[in-house]
Each structure stands twice: as C-alpha cells, then as structure tokens.
PDB file of N, CA and C in Angstrom:
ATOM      1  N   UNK A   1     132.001  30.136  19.663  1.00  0.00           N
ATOM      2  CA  UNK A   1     132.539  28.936  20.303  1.00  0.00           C
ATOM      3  C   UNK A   1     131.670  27.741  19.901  1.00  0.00           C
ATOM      4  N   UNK A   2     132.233  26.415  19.459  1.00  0.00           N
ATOM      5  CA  UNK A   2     131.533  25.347  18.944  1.00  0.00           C
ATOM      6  C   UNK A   2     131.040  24.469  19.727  1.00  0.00           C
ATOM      7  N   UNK A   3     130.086  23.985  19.890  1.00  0.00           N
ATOM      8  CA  UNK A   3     130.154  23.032  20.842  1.00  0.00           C
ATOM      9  C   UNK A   3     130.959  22.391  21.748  1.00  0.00           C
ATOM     10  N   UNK A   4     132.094  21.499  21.193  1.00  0.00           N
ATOM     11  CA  UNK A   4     132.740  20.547  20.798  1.00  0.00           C
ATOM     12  C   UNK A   4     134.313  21.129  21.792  1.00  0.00           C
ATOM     13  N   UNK A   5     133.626  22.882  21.906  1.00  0.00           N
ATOM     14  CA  UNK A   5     134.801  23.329  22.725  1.00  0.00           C
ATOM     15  C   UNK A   5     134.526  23.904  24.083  1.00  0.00           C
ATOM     16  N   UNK A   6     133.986  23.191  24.995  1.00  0.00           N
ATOM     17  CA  UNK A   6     133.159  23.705  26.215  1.00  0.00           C
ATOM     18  C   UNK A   6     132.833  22.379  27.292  1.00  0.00           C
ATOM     19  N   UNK A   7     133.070  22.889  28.282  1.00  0.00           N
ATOM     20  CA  UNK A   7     132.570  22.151  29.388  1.00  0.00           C
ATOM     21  C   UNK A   7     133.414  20.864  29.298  1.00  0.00           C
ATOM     22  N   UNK A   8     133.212  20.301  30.819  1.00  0.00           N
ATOM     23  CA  UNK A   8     134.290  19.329  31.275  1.00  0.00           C
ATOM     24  C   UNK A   8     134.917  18.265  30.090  1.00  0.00           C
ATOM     25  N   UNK A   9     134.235  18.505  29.066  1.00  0.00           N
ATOM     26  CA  UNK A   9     134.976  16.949  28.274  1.00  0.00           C
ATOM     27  C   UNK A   9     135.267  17.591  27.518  1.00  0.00           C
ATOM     28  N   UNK A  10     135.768  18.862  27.184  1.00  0.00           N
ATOM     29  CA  UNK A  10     137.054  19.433  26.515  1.00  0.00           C
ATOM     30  C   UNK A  10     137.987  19.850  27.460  1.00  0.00           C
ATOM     31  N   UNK A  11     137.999  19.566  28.502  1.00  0.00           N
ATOM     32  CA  UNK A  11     139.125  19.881  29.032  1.00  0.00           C
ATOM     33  C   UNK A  11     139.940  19.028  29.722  1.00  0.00           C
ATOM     34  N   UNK A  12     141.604  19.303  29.946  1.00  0.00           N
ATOM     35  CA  UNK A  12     142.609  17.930  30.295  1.00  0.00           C
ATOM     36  C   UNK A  12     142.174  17.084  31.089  1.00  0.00           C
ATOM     37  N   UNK A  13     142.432  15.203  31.011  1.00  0.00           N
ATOM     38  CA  UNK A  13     141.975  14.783  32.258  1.00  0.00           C
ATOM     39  C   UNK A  13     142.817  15.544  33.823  1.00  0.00           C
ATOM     40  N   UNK A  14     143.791  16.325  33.457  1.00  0.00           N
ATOM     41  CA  UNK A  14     144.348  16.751  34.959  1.00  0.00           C
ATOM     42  C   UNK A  14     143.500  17.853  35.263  1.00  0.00           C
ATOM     43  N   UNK A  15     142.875  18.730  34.655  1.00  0.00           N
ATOM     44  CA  UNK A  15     142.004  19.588  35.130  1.00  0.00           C
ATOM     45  C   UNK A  15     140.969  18.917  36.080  1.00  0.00           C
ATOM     46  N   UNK A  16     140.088  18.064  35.011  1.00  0.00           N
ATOM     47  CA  UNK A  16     138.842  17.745  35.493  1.00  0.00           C
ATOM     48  C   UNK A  16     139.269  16.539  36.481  1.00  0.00           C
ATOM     49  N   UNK A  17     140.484  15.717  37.111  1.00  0.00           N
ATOM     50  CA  UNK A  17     140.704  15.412  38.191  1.00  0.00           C
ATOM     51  C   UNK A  17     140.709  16.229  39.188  1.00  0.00           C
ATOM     52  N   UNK A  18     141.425  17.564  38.998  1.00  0.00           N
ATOM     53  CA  UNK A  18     141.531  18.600  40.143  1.00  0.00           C
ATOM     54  C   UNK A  18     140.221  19.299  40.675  1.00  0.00           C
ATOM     55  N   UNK A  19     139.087  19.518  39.649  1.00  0.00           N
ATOM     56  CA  UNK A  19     138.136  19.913  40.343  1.00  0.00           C
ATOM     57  C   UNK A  19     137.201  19.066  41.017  1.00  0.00           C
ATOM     58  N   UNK A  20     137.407  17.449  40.319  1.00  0.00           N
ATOM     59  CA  UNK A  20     136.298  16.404  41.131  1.00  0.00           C
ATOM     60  C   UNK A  20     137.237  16.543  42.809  1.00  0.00           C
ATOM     61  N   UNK A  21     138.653  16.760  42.443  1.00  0.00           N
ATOM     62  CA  UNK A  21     139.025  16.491  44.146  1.00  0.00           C
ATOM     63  C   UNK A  21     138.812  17.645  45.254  1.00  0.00           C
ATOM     64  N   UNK A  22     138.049  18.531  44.462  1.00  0.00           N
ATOM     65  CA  UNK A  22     137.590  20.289  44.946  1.00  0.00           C
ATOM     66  C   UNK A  22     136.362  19.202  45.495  1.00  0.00           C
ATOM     67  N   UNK A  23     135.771  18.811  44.939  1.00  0.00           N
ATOM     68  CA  UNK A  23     134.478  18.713  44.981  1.00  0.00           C
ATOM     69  C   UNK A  23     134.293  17.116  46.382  1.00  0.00           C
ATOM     70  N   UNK A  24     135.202  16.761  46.022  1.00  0.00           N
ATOM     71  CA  UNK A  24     135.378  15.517  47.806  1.00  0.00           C
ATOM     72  C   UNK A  24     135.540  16.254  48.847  1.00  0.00           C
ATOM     73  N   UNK A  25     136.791  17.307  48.634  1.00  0.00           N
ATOM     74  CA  UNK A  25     137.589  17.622  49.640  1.00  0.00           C
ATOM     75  C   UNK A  25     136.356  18.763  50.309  1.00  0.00           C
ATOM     76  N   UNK A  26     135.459  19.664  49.734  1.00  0.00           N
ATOM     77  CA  UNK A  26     134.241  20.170  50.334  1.00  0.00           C
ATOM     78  C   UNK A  26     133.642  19.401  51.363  1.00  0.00           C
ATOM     79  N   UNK A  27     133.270  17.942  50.404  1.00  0.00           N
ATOM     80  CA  UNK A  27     132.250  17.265  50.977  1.00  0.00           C
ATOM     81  C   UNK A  27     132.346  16.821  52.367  1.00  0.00           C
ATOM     82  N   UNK A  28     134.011  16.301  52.462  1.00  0.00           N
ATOM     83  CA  UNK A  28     134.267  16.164  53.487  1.00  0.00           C
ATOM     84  C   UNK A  28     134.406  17.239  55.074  1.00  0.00           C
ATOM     85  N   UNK A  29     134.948  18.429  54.158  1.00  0.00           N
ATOM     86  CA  UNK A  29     134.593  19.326  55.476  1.00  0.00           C
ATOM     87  C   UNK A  29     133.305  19.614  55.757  1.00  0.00           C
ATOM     88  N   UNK A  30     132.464  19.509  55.215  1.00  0.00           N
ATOM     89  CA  UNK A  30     130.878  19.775  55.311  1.00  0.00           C
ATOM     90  C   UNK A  30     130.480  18.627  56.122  1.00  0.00           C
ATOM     91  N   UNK A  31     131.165  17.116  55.992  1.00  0.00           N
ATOM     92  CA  UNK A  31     130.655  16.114  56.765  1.00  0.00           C
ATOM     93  C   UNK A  31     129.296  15.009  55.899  1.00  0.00           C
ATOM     94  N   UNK A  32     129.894  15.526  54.711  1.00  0.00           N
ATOM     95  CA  UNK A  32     128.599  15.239  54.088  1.00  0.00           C
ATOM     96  C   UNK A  32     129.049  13.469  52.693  1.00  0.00           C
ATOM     97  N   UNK A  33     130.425  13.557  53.168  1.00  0.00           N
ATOM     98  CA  UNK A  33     130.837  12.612  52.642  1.00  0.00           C
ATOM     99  C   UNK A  33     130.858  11.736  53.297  1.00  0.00           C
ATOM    100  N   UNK A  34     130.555  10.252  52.598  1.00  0.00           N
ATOM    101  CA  UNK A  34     130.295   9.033  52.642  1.00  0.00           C
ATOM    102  C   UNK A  34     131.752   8.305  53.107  1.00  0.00           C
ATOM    103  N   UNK A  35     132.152   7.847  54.577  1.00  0.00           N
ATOM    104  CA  UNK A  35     133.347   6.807  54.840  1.00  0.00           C
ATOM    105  C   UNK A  35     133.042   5.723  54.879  1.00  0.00           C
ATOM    106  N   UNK A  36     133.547   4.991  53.835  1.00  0.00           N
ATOM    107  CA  UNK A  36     133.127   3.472  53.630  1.00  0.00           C
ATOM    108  C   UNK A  36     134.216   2.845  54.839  1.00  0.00           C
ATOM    109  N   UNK A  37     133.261   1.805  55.041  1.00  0.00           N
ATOM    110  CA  UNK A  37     133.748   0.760  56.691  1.00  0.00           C
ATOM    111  C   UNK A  37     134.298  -0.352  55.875  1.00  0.00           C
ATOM    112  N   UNK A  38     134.838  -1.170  56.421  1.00  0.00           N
ATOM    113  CA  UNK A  38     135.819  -2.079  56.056  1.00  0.00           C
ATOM    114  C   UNK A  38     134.899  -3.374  55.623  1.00  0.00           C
ATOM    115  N   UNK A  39     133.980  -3.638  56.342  1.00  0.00           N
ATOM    116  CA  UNK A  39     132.850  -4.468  56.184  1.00  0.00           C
ATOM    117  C   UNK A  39     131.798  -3.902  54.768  1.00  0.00           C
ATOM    118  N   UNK A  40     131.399  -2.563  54.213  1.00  0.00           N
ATOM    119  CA  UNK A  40     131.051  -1.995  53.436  1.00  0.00           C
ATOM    120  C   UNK A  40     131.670  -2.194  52.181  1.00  0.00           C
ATOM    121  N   UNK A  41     133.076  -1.828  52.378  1.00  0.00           N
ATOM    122  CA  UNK A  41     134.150  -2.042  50.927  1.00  0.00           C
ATOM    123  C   UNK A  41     134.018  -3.800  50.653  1.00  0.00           C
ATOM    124  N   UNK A  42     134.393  -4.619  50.974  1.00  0.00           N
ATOM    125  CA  UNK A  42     134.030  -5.842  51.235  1.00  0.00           C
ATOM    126  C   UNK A  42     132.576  -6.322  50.682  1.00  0.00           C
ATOM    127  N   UNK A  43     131.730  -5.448  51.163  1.00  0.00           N
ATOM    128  CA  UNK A  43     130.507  -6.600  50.620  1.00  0.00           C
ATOM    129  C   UNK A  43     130.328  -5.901  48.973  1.00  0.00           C
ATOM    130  N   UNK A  44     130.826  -4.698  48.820  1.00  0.00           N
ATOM    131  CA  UNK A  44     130.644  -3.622  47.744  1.00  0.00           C
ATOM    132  C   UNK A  44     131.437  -4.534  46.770  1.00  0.00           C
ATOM    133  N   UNK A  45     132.690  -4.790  46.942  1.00  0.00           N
ATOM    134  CA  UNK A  45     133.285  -6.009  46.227  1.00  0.00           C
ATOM    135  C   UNK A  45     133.052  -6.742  45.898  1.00  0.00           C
ATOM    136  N   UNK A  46     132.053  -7.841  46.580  1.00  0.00           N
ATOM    137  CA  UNK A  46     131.529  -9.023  46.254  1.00  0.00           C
ATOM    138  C   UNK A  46     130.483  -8.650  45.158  1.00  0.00           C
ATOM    139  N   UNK A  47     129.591  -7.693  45.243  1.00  0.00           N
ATOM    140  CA  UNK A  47     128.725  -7.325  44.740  1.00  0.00           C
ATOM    141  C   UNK A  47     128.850  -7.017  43.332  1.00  0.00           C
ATOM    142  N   UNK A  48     130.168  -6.220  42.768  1.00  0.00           N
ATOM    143  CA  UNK A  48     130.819  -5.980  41.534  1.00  0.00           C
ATOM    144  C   UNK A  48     130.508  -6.604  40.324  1.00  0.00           C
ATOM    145  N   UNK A  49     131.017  -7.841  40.333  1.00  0.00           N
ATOM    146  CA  UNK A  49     130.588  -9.054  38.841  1.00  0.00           C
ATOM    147  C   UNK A  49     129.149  -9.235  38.914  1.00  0.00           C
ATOM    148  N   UNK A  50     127.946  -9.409  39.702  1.00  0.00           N
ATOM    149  CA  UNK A  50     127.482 -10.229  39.750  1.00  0.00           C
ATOM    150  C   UNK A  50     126.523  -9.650  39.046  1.00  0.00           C
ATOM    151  N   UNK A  51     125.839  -8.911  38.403  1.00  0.00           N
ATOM    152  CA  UNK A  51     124.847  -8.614  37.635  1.00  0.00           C
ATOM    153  C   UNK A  51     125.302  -8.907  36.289  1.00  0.00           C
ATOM    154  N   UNK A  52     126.530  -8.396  35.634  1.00  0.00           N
ATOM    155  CA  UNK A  52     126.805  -9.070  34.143  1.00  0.00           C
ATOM    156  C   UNK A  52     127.052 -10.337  34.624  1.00  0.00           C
ATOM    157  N   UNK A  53     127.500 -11.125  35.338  1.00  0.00           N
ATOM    158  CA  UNK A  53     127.078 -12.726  35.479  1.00  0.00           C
ATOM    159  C   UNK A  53     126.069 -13.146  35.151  1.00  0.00           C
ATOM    160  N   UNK A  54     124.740 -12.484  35.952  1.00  0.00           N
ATOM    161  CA  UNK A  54     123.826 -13.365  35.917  1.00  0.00           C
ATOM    162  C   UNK A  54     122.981 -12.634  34.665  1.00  0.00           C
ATOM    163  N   UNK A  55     123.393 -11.897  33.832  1.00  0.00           N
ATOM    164  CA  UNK A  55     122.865 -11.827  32.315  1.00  0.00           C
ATOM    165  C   UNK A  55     122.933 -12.748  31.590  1.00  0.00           C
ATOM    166  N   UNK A  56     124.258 -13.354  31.756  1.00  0.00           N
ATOM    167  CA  UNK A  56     124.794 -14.382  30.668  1.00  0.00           C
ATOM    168  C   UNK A  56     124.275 -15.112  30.608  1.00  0.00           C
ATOM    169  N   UNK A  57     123.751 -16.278  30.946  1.00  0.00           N
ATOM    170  CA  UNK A  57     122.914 -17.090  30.782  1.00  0.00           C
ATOM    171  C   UNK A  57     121.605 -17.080  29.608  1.00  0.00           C
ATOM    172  N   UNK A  58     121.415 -15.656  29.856  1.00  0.00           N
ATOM    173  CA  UNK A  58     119.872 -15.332  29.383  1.00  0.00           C
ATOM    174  C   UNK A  58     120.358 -14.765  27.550  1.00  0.00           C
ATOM    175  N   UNK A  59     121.548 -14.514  27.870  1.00  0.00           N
ATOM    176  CA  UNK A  59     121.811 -13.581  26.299  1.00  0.00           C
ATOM    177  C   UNK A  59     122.423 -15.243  25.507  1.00  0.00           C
ATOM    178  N   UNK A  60     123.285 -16.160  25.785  1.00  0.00           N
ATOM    179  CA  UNK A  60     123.865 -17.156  25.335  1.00  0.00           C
ATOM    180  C   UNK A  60     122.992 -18.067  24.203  1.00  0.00           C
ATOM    181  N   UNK A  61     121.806 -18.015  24.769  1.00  0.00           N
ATOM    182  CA  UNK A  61     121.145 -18.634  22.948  1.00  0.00           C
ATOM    183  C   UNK A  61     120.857 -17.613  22.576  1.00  0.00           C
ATOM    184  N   UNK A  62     120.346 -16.085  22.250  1.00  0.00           N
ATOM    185  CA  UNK A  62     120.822 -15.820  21.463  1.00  0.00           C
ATOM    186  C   UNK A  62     121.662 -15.287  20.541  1.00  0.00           C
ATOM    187  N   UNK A  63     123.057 -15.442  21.119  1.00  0.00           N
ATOM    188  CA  UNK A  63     124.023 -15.583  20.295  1.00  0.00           C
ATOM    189  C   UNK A  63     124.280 -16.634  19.448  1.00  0.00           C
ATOM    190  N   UNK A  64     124.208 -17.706  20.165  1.00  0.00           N
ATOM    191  CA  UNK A  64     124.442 -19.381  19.644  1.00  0.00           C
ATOM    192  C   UNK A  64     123.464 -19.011  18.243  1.00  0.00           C
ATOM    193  N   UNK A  65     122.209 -18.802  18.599  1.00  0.00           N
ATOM    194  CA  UNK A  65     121.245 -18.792  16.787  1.00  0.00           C
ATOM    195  C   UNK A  65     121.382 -17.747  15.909  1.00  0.00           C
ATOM    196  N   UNK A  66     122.165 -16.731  16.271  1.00  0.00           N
ATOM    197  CA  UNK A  66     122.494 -15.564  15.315  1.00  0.00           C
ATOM    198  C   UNK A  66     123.439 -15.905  14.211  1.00  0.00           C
ATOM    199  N   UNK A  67     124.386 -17.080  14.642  1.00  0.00           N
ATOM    200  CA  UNK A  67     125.489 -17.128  13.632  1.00  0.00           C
ATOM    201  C   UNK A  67     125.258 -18.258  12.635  1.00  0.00           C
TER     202      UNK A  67
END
C-alpha cells in the first residue's frame, strides 16, 4: 500500500464528514462539548478579519519596492 493511499485524505469528503460528526456527537453526550452563547458567536465574529487586517499595513511597502 502507497502512501498516497491511506488515512483520512484518501478518503471521500462524505466519509470523513461522517466520522468528524461521530466525533461531536460523542462529545456531546460526554458533555464535553463546547455550546457557544449568542454573545460568544458574536464577539467570535467580530474577531474573524482582524488579524489579516492588521498585517497589511506592515507587508504594503514591501510589495510597492519589489516591482
């Protein structure tokens, strides 16, 4: 068997959806999963862009002197 033919990234994305949802649906009966609060999703949102934002600035000259 070759590498190239093994483990989760040879196999369908519908497989490896079905076992990540093995792997919530545990978590949750165990109690061990994370319920995001409405106030949580919200600030998690805001939070999203803002690190490649505040790169840009810093990468913009040097692009401008590369060309």
């Amino acid at each position: 068997m070759s590498k190239a033919n093994r483990g989760f990234a040879s196999m369908p994305p519908e497989k490896r959806r079905h076992f990540a949802s093995m792997g919530g649906t545990a978590a949750h009966k165990l109690g061990r999963a994370h319920e995001w609060t409405t106030e949580e999703a919200r600030t998690a949102g805001r939070k999203g862009g803002t690190a490649p934002r505040s790169e840009r600035p810093e990468r913009a000259p040097e692009k401008a002197g590369a060309g």
